[in-house]
C-alpha atoms as a PDB file:
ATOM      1  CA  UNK A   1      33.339 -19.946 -31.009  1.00  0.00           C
ATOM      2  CA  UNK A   2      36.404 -21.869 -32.019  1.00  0.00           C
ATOM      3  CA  UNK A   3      38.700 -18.430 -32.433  1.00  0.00           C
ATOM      4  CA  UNK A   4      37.512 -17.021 -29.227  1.00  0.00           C
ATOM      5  CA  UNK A   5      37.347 -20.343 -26.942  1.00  0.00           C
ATOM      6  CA  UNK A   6      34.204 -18.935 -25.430  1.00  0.00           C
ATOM      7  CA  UNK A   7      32.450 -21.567 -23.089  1.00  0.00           C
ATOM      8  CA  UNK A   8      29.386 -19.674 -23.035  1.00  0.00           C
ATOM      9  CA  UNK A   9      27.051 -18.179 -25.665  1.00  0.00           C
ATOM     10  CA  UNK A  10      24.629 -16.234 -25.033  1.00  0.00           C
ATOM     11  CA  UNK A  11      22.252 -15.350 -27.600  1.00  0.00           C
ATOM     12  CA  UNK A  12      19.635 -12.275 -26.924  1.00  0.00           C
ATOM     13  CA  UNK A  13      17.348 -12.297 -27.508  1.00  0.00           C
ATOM     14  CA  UNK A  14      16.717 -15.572 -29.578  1.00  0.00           C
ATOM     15  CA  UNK A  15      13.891 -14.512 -31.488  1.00  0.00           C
ATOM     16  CA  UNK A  16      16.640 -11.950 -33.573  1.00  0.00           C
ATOM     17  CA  UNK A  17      19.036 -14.713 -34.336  1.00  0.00           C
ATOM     18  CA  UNK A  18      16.263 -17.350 -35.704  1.00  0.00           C
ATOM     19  CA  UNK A  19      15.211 -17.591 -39.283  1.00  0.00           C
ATOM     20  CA  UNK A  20      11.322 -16.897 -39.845  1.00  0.00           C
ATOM     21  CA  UNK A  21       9.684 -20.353 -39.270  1.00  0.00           C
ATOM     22  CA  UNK A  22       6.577 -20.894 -38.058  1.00  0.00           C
ATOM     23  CA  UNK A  23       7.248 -19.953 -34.474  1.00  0.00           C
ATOM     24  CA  UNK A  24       3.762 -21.926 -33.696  1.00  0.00           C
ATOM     25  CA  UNK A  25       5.265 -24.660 -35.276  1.00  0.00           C
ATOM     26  CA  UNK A  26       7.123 -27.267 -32.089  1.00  0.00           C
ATOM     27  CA  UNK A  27       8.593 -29.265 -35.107  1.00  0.00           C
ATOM     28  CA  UNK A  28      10.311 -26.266 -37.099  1.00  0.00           C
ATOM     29  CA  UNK A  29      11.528 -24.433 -33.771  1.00  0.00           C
ATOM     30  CA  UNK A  30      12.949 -27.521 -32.571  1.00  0.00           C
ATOM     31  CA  UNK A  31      14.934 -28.645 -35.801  1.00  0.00           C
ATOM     32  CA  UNK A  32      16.714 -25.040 -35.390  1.00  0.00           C
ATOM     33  CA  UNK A  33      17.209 -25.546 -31.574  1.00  0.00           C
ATOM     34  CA  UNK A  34      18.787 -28.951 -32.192  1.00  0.00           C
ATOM     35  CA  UNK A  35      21.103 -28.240 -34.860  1.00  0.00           C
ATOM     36  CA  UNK A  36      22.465 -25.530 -32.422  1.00  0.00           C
ATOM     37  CA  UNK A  37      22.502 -27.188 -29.761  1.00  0.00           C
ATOM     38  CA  UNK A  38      24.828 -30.106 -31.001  1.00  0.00           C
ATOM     39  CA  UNK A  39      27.136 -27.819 -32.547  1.00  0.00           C
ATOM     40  CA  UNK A  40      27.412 -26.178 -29.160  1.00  0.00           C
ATOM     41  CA  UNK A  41      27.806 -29.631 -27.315  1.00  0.00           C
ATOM     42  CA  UNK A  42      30.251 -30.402 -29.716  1.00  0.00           C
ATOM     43  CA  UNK A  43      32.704 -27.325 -28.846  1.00  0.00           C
ATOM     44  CA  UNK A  44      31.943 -27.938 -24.961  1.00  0.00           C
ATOM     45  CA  UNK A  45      30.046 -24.688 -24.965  1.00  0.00           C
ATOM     46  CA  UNK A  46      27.314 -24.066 -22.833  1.00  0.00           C
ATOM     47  CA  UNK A  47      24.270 -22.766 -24.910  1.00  0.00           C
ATOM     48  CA  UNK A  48      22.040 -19.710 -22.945  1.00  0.00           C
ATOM     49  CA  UNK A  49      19.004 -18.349 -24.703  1.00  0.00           C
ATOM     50  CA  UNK A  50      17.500 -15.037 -23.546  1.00  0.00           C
ATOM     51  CA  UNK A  51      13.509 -15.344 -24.423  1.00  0.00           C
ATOM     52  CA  UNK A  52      10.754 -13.461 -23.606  1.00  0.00           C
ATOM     53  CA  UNK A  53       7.628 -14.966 -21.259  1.00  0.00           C
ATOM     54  CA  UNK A  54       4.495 -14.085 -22.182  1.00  0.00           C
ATOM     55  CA  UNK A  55       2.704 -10.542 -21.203  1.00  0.00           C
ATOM     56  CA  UNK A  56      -0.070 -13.172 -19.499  1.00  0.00           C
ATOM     57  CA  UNK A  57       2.371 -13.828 -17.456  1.00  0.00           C
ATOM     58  CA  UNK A  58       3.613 -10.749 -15.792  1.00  0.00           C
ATOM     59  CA  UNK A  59       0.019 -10.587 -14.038  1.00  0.00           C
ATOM     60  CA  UNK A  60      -0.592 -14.405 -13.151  1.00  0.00           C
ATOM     61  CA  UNK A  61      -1.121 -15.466  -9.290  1.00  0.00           C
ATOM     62  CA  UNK A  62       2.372 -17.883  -8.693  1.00  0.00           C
ATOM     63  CA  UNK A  63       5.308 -18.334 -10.236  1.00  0.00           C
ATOM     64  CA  UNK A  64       5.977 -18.239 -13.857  1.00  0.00           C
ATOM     65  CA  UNK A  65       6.459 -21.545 -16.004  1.00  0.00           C
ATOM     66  CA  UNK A  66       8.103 -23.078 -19.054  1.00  0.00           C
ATOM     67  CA  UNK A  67       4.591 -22.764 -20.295  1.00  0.00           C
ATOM     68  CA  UNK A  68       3.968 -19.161 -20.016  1.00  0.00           C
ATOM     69  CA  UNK A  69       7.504 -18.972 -22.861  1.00  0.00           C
ATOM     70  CA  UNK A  70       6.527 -17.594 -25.969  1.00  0.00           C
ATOM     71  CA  UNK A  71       6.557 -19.728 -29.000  1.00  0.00           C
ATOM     72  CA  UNK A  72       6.438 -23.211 -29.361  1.00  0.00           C
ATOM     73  CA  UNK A  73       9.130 -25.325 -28.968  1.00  0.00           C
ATOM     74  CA  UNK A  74      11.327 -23.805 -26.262  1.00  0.00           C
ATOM     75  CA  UNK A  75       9.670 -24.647 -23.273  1.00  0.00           C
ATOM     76  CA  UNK A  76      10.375 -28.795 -24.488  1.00  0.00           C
ATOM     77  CA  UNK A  77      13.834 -27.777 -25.513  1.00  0.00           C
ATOM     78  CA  UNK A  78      15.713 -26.491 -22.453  1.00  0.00           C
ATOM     79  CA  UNK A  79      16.860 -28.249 -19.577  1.00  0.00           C
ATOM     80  CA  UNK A  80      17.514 -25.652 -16.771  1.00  0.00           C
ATOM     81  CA  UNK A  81      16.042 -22.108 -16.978  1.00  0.00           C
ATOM     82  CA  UNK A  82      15.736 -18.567 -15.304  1.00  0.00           C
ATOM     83  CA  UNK A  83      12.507 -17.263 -15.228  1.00  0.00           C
ATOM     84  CA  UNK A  84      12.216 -13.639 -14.888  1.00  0.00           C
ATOM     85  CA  UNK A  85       9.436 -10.888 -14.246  1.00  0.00           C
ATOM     86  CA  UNK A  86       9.151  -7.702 -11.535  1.00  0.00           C
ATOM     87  CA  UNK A  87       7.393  -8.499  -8.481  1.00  0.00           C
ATOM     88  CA  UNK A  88       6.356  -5.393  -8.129  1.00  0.00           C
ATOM     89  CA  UNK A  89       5.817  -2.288 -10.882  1.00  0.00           C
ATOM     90  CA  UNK A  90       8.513  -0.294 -11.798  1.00  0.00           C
ATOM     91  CA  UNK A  91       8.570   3.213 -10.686  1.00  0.00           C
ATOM     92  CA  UNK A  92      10.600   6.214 -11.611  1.00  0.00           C
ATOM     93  CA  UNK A  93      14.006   6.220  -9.499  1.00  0.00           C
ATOM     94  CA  UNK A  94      13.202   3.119  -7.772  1.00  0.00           C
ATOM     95  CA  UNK A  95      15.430   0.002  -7.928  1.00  0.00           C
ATOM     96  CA  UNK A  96      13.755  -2.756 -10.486  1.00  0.00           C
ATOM     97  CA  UNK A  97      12.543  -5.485  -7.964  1.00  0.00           C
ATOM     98  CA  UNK A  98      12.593  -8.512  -9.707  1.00  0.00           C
ATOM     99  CA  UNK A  99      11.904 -11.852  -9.092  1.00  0.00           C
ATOM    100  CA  UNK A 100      13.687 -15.065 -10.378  1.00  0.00           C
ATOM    101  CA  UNK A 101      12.524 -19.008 -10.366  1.00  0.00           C
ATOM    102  CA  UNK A 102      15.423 -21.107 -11.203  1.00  0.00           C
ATOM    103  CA  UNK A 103      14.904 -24.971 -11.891  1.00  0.00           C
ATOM    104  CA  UNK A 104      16.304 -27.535 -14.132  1.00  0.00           C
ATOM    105  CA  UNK A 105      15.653 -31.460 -15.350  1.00  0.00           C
ATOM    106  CA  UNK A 106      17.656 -32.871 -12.326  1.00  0.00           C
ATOM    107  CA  UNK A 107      15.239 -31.619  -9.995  1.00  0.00           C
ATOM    108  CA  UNK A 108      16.773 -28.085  -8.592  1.00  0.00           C
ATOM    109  CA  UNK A 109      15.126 -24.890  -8.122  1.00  0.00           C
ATOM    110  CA  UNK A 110      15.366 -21.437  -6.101  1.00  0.00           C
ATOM    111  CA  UNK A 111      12.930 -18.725  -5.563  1.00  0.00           C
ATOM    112  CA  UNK A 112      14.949 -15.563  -4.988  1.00  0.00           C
ATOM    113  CA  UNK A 113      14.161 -11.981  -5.031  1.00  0.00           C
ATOM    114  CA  UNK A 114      16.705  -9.209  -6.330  1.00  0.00           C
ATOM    115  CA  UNK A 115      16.573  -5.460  -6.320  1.00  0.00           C
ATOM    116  CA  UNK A 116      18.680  -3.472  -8.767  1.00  0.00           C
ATOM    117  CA  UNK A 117      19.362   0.186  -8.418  1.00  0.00           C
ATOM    118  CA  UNK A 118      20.754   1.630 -11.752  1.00  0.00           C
ATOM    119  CA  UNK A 119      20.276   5.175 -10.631  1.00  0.00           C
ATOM    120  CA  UNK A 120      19.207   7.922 -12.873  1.00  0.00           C
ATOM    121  CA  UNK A 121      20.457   9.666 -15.653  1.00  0.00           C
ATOM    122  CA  UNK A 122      23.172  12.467 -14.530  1.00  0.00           C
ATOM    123  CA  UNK A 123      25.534  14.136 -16.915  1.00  0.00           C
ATOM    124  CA  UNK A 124      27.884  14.972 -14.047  1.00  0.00           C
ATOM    125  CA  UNK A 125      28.379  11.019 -11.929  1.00  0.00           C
ATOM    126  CA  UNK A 126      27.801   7.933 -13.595  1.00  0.00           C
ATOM    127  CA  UNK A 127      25.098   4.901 -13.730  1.00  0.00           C
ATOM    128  CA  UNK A 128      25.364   2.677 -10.646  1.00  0.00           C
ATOM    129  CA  UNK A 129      24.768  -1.007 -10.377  1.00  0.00           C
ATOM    130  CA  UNK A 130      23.816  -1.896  -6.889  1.00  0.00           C
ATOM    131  CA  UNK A 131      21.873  -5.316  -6.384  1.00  0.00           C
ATOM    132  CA  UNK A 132      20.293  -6.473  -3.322  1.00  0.00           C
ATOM    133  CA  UNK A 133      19.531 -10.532  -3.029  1.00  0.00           C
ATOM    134  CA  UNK A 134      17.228 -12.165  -0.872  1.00  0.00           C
ATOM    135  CA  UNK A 135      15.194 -14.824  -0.413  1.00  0.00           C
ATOM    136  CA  UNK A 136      11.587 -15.273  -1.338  1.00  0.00           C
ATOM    137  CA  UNK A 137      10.138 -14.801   2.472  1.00  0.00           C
ATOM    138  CA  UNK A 138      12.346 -12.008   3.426  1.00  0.00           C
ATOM    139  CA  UNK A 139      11.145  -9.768   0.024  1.00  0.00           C
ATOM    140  CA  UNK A 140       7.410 -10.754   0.969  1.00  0.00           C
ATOM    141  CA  UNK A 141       8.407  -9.533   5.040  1.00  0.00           C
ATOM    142  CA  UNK A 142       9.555  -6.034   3.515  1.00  0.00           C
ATOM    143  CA  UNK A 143       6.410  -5.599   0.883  1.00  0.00           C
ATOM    144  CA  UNK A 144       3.897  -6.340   4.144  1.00  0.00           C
ATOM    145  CA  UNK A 145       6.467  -3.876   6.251  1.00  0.00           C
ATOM    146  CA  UNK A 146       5.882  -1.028   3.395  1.00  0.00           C
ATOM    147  CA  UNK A 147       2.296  -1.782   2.767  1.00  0.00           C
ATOM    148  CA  UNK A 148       1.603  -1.381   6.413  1.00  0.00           C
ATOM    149  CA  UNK A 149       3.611   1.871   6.969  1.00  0.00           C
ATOM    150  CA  UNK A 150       1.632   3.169   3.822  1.00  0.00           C
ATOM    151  CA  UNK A 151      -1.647   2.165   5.209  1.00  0.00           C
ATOM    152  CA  UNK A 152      -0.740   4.045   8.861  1.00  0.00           C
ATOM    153  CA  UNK A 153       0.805   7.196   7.065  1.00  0.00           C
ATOM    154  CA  UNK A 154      -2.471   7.371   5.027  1.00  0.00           C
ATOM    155  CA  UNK A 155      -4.379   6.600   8.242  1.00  0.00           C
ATOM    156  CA  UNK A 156      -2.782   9.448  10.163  1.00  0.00           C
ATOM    157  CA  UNK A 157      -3.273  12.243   6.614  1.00  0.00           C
ATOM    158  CA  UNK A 158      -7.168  10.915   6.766  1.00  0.00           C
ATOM    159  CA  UNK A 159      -7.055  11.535  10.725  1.00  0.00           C
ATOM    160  CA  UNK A 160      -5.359  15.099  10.501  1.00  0.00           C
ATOM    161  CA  UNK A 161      -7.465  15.814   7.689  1.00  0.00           C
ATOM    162  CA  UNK A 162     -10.733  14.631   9.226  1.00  0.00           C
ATOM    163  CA  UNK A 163     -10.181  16.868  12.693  1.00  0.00           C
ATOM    164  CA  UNK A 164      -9.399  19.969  10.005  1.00  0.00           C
ATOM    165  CA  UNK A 165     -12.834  19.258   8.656  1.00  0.00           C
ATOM    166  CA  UNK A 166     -15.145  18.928  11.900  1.00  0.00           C
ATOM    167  CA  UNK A 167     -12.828  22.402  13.178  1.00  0.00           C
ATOM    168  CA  UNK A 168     -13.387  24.142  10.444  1.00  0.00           C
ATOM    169  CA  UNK A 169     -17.378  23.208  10.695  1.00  0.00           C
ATOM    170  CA  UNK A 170     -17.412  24.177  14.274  1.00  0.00           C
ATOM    171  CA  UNK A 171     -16.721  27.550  13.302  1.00  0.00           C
ATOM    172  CA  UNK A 172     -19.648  28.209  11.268  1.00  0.00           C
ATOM    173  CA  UNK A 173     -21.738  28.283  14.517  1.00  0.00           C
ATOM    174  CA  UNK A 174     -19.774  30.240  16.854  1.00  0.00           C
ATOM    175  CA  UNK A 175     -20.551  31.017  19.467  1.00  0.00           C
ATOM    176  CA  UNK A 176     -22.587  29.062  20.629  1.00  0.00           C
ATOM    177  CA  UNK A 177     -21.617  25.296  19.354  1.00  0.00           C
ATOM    178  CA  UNK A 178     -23.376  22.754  17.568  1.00  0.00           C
ATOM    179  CA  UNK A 179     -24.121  18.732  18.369  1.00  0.00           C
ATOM    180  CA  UNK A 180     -21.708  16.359  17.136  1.00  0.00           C
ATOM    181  CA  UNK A 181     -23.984  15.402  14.065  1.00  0.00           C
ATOM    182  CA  UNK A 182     -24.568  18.518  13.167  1.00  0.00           C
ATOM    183  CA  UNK A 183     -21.185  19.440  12.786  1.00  0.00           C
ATOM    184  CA  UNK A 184     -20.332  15.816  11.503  1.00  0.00           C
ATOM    185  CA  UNK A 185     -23.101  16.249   8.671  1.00  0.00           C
ATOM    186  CA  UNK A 186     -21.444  19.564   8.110  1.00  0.00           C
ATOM    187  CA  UNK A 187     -17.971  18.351   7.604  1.00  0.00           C
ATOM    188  CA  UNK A 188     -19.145  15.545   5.519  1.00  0.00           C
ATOM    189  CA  UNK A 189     -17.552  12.475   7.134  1.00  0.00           C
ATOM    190  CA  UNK A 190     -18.883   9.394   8.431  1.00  0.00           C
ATOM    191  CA  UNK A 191     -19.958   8.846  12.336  1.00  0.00           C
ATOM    192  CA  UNK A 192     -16.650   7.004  12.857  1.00  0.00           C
ATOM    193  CA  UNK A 193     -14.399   9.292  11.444  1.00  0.00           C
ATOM    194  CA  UNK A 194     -15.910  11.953  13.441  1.00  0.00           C
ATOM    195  CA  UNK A 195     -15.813   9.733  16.530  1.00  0.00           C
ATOM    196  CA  UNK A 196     -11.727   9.415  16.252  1.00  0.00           C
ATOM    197  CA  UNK A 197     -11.178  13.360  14.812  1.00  0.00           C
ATOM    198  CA  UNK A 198     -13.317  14.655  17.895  1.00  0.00           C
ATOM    199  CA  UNK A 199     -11.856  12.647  20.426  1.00  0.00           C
ATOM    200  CA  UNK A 200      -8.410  14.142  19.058  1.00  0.00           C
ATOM    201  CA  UNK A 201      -9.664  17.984  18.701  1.00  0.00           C
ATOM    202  CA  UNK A 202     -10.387  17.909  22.060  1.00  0.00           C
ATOM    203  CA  UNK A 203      -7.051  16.208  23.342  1.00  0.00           C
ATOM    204  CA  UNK A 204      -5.409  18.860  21.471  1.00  0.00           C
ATOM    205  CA  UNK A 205      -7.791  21.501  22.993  1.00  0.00           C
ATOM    206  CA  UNK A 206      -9.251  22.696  19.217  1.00  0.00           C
ATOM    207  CA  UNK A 207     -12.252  21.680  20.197  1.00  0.00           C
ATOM    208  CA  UNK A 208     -14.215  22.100  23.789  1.00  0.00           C
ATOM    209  CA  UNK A 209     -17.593  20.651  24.989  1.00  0.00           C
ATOM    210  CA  UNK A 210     -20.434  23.001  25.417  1.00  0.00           C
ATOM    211  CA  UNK A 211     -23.633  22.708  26.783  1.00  0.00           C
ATOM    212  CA  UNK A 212     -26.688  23.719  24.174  1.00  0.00           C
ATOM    213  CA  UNK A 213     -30.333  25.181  24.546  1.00  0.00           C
ATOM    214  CA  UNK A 214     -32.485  25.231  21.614  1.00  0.00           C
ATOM    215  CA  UNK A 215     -35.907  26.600  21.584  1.00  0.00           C
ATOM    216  CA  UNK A 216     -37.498  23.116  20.614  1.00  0.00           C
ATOM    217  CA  UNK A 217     -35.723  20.710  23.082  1.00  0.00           C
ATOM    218  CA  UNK A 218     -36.905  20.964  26.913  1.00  0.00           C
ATOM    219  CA  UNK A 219     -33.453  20.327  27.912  1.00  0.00           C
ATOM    220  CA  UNK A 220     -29.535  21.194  26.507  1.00  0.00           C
ATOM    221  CA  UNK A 221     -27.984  18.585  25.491  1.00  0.00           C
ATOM    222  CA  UNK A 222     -23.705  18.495  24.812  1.00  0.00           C
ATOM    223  CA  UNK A 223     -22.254  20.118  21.850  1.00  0.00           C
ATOM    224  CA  UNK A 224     -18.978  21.471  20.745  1.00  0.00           C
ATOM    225  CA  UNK A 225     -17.564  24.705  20.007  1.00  0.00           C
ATOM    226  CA  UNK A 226     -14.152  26.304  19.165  1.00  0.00           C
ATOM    227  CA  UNK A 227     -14.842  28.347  21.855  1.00  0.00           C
ATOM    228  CA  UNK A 228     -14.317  27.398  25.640  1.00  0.00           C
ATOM    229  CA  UNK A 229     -17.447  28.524  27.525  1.00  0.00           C
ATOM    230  CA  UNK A 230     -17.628  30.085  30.755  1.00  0.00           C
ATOM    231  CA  UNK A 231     -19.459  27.698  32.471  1.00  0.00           C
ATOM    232  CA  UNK A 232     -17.319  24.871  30.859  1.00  0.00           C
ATOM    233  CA  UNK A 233     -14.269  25.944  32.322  1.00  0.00           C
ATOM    234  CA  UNK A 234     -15.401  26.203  35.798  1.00  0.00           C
ATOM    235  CA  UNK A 235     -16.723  23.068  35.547  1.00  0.00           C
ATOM    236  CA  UNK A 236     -13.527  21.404  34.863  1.00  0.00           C
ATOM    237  CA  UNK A 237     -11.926  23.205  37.539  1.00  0.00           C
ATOM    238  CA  UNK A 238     -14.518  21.608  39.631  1.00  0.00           C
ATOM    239  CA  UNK A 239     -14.566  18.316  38.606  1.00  0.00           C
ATOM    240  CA  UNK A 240     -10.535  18.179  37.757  1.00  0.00           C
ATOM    241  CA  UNK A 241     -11.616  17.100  33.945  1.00  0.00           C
ATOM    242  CA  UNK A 242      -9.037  18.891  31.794  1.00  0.00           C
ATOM    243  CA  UNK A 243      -9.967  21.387  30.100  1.00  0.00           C
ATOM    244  CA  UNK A 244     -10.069  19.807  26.787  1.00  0.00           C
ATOM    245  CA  UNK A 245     -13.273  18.053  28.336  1.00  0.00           C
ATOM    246  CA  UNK A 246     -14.664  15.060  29.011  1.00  0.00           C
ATOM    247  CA  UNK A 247     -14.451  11.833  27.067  1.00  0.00           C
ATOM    248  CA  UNK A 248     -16.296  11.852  24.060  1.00  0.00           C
ATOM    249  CA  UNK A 249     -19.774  10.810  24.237  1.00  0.00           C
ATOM    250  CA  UNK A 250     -20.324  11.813  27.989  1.00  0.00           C
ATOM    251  CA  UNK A 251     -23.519  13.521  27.775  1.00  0.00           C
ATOM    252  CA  UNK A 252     -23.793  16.685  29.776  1.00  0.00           C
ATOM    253  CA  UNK A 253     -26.788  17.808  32.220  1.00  0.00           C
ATOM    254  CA  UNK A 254     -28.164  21.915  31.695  1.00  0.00           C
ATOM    255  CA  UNK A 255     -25.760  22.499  34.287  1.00  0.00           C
ATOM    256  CA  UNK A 256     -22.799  20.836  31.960  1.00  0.00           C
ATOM    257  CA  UNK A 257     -22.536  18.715  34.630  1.00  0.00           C
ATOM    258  CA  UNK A 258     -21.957  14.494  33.665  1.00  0.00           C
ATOM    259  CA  UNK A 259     -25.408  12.923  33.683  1.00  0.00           C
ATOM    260  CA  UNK A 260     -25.928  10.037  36.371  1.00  0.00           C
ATOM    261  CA  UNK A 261     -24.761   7.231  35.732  1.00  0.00           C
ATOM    262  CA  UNK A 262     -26.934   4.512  33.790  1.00  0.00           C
ATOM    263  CA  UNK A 263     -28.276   7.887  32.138  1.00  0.00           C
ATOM    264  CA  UNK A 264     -27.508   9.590  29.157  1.00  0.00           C
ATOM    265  CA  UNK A 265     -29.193  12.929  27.029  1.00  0.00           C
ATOM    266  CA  UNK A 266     -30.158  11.745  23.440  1.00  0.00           C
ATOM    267  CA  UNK A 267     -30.326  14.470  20.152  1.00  0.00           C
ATOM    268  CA  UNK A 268     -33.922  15.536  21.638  1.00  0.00           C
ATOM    269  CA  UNK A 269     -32.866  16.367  24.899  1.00  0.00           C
ATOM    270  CA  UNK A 270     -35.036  13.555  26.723  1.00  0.00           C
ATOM    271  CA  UNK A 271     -32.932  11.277  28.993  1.00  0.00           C
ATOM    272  CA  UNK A 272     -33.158   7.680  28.829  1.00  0.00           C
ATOM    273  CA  UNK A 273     -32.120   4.848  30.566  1.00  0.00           C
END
């Protein structure tokens, strides 16, 4: 220190540059930090240990502490620290996003977060070092922001992949059409998956509403088909309805007509008020 004039030391990590004491020991770790510590006040040098925090720690709700150091005797001995751990887990070719708590004795402290892209390993173009600060709220903002444009872009694959499903079901009873829970049951999705995938097959015009008669109901009740029926497409061109149908859920008379109002065809074919 005296040859080089250095004002800071920095000594990483600690645990490589300390004799083997009892680390659990607050007495033995704290003679060694002293002695140190003078020598360095002594020269006018400022004194920086790199430690390591406990693996407790990296999983803990709030921020780290002094207590979650390893090793007795550290957390008593410094005055102003650092704490360190990833906010989030690394992944391959991401930036590290970290997260630092800075305090001391005299009573200051920061919560900042800090991205650092190092790039990946390329024989032809160096490393990079790019490092992105903010604070605390605005890091929290952005994990929400992602979380929530996860959740919708999983959303719309589970939408897509739903209205594949009930489409491809549809087909096995061609030409004629099947109910809506026959086809759901078919697919193998729940009644309000199929309620959202149908509503979109038929906007698209991949699926169209059919009227069905089978030999134990007294009346036909509405079902859906890949196929657009006859009498379905003249009755939109009556009515106006587009030909990708009615709203989901209107039930249909034999004529594939809307039932009356207050009215509606259950799975049986009865009608009920």
């Amino acid at each position: 220190l005296v040859t080089t004039g250095a004002k800071v030391l920095f000594i990483d990590p600690i645990y490589l540059a300390m004799p083997a004491v009892d680390n659990g020991n607050i007495f033995a770790t704290g003679e060694l930090l002293g002695q140190i510590s003078e020598l360095c006040q002594e020269l006018e040098v400022t004194l920086v240990l790199i430690h390591h925090l406990k693996r407790s720690a990296a999983g803990k709700d709030g921020p780290p502490e002094l207590s979650d150091l390893q090793w007795s005797g550290y957390a008593e001995w410094c005055r102003q620290w650092v704490l360190i751990r990833r906010r989030e887990p690394y992944e391959d070719g991401q930036p590290h996003r970290l997260e630092l708590y800075a305090g001391g004795s005299e009573g200051h402290g920061a919560h900042i977060a800090v991205d650092i892209d190092q790039g990946v390993f390329d024989p032809a173009k160096p490393r990079k070092w790019d490092v992105l600060v903010q604070s605390a709220a605005e890091a929290k903002a952005a994990i929400n922001k992602r979380a929530t444009e996860e959740k919708s872009t999983k959303a719309e694959a589970q939408r897509r992949s739903d209205v594949l499903a009930i489409v491809e079901a549809a087909k096995a009873f061609l030409p004629e059409g099947e109910t809506k829970s026959v086809i759901r049951d078919k697919a193998g999705i729940s009644a309000t998956r199929m309620n959202l995938a149908l509503a979109i097959a038929l906007k698209e015009q991949r699926l169209y509403p059919v009227s069905i008669q089978k030999s134990n109901w007294r009346k036909p009740v509405e079902g859906f088909s890949t196929k657009q029926s006859e009498q379905s497409v003249q009755h939109s061109e009556q009515s106006g309805i587009p030909s990708g149908g009615p709203p989901v859920g209107t039930p249909l008379s034999p004529l594939g007509e809307e039932c009356p109002s207050g009215r509606s065809t259950d799975s049986e074919g009865e009608q009920s008020e």
